[in-house]
Protein backbone atom coordinates (compact mmCIF):
# COMPACT_ATOMS: atom_id res chain seq x y z
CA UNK A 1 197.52 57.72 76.67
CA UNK A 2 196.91 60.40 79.17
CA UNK A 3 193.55 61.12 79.99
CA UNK A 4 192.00 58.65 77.46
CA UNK A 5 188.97 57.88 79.95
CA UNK A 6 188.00 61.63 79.26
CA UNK A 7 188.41 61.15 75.67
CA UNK A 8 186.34 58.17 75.82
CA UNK A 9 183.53 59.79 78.27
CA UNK A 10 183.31 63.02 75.92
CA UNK A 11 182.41 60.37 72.82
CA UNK A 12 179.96 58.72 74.66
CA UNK A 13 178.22 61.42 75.67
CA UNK A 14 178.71 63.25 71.94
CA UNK A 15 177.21 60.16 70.53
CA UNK A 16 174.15 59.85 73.49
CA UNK A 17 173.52 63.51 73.07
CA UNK A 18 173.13 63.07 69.48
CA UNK A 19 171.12 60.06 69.82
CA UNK A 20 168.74 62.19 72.51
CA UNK A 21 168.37 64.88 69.61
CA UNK A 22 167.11 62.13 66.99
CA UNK A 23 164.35 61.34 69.15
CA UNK A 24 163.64 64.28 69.96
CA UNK A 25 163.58 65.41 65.72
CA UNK A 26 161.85 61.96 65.22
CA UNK A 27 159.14 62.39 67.76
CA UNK A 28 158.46 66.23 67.19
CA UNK A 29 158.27 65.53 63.30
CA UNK A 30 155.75 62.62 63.62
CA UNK A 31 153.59 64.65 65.77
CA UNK A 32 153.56 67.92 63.78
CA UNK A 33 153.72 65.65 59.88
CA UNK A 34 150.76 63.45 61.39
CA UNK A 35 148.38 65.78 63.47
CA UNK A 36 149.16 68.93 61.34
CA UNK A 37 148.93 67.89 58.09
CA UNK A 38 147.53 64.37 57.81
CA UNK A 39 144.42 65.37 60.73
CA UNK A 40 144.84 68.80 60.37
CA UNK A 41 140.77 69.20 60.23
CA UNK A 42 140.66 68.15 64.08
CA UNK A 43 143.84 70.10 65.19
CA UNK A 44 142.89 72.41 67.89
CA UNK A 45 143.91 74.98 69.80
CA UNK A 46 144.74 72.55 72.81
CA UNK A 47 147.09 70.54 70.08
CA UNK A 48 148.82 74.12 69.91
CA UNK A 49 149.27 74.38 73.41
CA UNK A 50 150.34 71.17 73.48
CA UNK A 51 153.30 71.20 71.35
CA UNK A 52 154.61 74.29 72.93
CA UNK A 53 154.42 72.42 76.55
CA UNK A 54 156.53 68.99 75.15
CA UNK A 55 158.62 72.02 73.61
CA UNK A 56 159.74 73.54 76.32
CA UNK A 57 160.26 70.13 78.26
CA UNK A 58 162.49 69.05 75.83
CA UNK A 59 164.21 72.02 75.05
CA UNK A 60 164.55 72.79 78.91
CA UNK A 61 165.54 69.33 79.69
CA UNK A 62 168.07 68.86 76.72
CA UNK A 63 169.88 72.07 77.75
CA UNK A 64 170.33 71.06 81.19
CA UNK A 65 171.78 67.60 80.10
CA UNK A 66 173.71 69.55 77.07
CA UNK A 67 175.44 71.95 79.42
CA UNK A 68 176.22 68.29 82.27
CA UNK A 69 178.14 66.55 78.92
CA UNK A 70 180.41 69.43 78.22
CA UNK A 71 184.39 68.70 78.34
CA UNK A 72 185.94 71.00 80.58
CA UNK A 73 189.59 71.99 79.04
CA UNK A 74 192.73 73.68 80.27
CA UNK A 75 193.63 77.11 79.02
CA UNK A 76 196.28 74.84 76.81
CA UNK A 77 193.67 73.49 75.23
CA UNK A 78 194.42 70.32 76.82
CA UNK A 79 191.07 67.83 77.87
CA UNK A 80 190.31 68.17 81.31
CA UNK A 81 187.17 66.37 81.99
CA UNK A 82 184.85 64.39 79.59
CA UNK A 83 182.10 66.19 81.03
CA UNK A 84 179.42 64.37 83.29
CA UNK A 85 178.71 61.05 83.02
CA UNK A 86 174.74 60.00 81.02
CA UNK A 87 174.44 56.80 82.85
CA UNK A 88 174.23 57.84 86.50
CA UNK A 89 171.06 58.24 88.29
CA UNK A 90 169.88 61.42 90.15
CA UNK A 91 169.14 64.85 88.22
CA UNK A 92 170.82 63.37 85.13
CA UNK A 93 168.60 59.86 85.18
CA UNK A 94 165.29 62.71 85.93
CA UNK A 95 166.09 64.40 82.82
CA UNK A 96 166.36 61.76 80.61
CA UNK A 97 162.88 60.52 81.90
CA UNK A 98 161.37 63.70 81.15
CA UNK A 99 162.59 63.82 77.34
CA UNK A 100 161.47 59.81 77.03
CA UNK A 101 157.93 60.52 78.95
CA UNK A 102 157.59 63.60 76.77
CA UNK A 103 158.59 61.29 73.65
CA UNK A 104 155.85 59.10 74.27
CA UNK A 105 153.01 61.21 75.40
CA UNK A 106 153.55 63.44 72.37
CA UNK A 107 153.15 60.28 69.69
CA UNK A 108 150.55 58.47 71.56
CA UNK A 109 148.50 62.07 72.12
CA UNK A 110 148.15 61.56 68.03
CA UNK A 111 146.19 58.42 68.60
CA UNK A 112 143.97 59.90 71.71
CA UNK A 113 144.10 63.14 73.86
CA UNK A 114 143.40 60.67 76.90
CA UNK A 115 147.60 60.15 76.56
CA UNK A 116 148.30 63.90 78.06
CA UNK A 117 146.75 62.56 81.42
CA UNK A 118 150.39 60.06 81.45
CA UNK A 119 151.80 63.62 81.70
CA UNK A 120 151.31 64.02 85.32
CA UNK A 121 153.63 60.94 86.09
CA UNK A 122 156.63 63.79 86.28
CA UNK A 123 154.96 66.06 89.01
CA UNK A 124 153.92 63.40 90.62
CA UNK A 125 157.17 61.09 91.09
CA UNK A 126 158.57 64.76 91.91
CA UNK A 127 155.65 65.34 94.87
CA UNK A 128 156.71 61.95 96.09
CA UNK A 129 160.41 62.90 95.93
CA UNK A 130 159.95 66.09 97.79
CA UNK A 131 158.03 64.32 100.70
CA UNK A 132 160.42 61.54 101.44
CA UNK A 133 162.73 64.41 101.73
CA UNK A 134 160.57 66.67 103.75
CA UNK A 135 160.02 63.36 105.75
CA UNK A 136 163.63 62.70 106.15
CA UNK A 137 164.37 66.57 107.45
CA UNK A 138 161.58 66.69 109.91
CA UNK A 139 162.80 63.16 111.58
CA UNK A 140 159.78 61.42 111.25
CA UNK A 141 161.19 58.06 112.27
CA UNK A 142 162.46 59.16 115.47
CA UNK A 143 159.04 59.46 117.20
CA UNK A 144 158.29 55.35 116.20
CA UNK A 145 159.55 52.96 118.57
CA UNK A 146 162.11 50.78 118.00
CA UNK A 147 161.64 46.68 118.64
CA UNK A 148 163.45 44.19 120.21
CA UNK A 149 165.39 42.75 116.43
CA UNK A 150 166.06 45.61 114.96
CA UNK A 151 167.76 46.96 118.15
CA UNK A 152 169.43 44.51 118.48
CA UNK A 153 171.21 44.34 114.92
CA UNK A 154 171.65 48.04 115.38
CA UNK A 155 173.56 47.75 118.46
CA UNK A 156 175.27 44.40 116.45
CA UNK A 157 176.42 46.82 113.72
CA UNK A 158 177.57 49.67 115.90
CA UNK A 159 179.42 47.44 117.64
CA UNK A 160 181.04 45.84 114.12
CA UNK A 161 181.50 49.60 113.36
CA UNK A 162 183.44 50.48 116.35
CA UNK A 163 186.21 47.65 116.10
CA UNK A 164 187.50 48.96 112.79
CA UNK A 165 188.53 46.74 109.86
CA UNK A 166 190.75 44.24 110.08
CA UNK A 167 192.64 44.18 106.59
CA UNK A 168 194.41 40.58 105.90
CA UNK A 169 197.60 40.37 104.05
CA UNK A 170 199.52 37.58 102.09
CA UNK A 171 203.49 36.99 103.12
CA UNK A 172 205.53 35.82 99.97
């Protein structure tokens, strides 16, 4: 029974990464069976360029989540870690919207080219990323002034803060 959350993490994330390559099999073979052979008259050099650009997204971005759901084991052999957990936010949550954005721009592209412009979602949400953080370094709140409530309830919950917790116990 030891260690049987690792056990169950590393199935999860064997079955999600499997799952992840499906659509990633699925949405590549769509694209190439439908604009390559079925419209292969108005394939392009820009469809070319295309598929090498989801390509490398998805290959980049399955590789990065790959390497995040490896186990880690002891030199016994023994199961360490179920490897990172697929259902947190941050970097992992980023990646996964990167293969699903890629997903869809790559099957809807078939239907019009007008679906690469969704492509710049990613840079985007990535520009606005970087600038609350920039923001956040520089201290740009500190040169606003403060007003009269929310002073107050920040002096309120210092003042909470600085009494400590009171923990309440039941006598049997």
């Amino acid at each position: 029974m030891a260690n049987q959350g690792a056990k169950k993490r590393k199935e999860e994330n064997k079955k999600h990464m499997t799952n992840l390559l499906r659509l990633i099999i699925a949405s590549n073979a769509i694209y190439v069976l439908v604009r390559m052979v079925i419209f292969h008259s108005s394939f392009t050099w820009k469809h070319w360029i295309g598929l090498l650009v989801t390509s490398v997204a998805y290959g980049l971005s399955y590789k990065q989540l790959d390497s995040m759901a490896k186990p880690t084991y002891s030199d016994d052999g023994e199961l360490l870690d179920g490897g990172y957990d697929m259902a947190t936010t941050g970097i992992c949550g980023y990646l996964h919207d990167i293969i699903y954005i890629t997903s869809f721009v790559q099957t809807m592209s078939i239907l019009s080219g007008k679906f690469w412009w969704t492509y710049l979602v990613i840079p985007a949400f990535g520009a606005y990323k970087i600038s609350g953080l920039l923001k956040g370094m520089l201290g740009g709140s500190e040169g606003e002034p403060e007003d009269e409530k929310s002073r107050k309830k920040r002096e309120k919950m210092e003042k909470k803060a600085s009494r400590g917790k009171i923990i309440k116990t039941r006598n049997r």
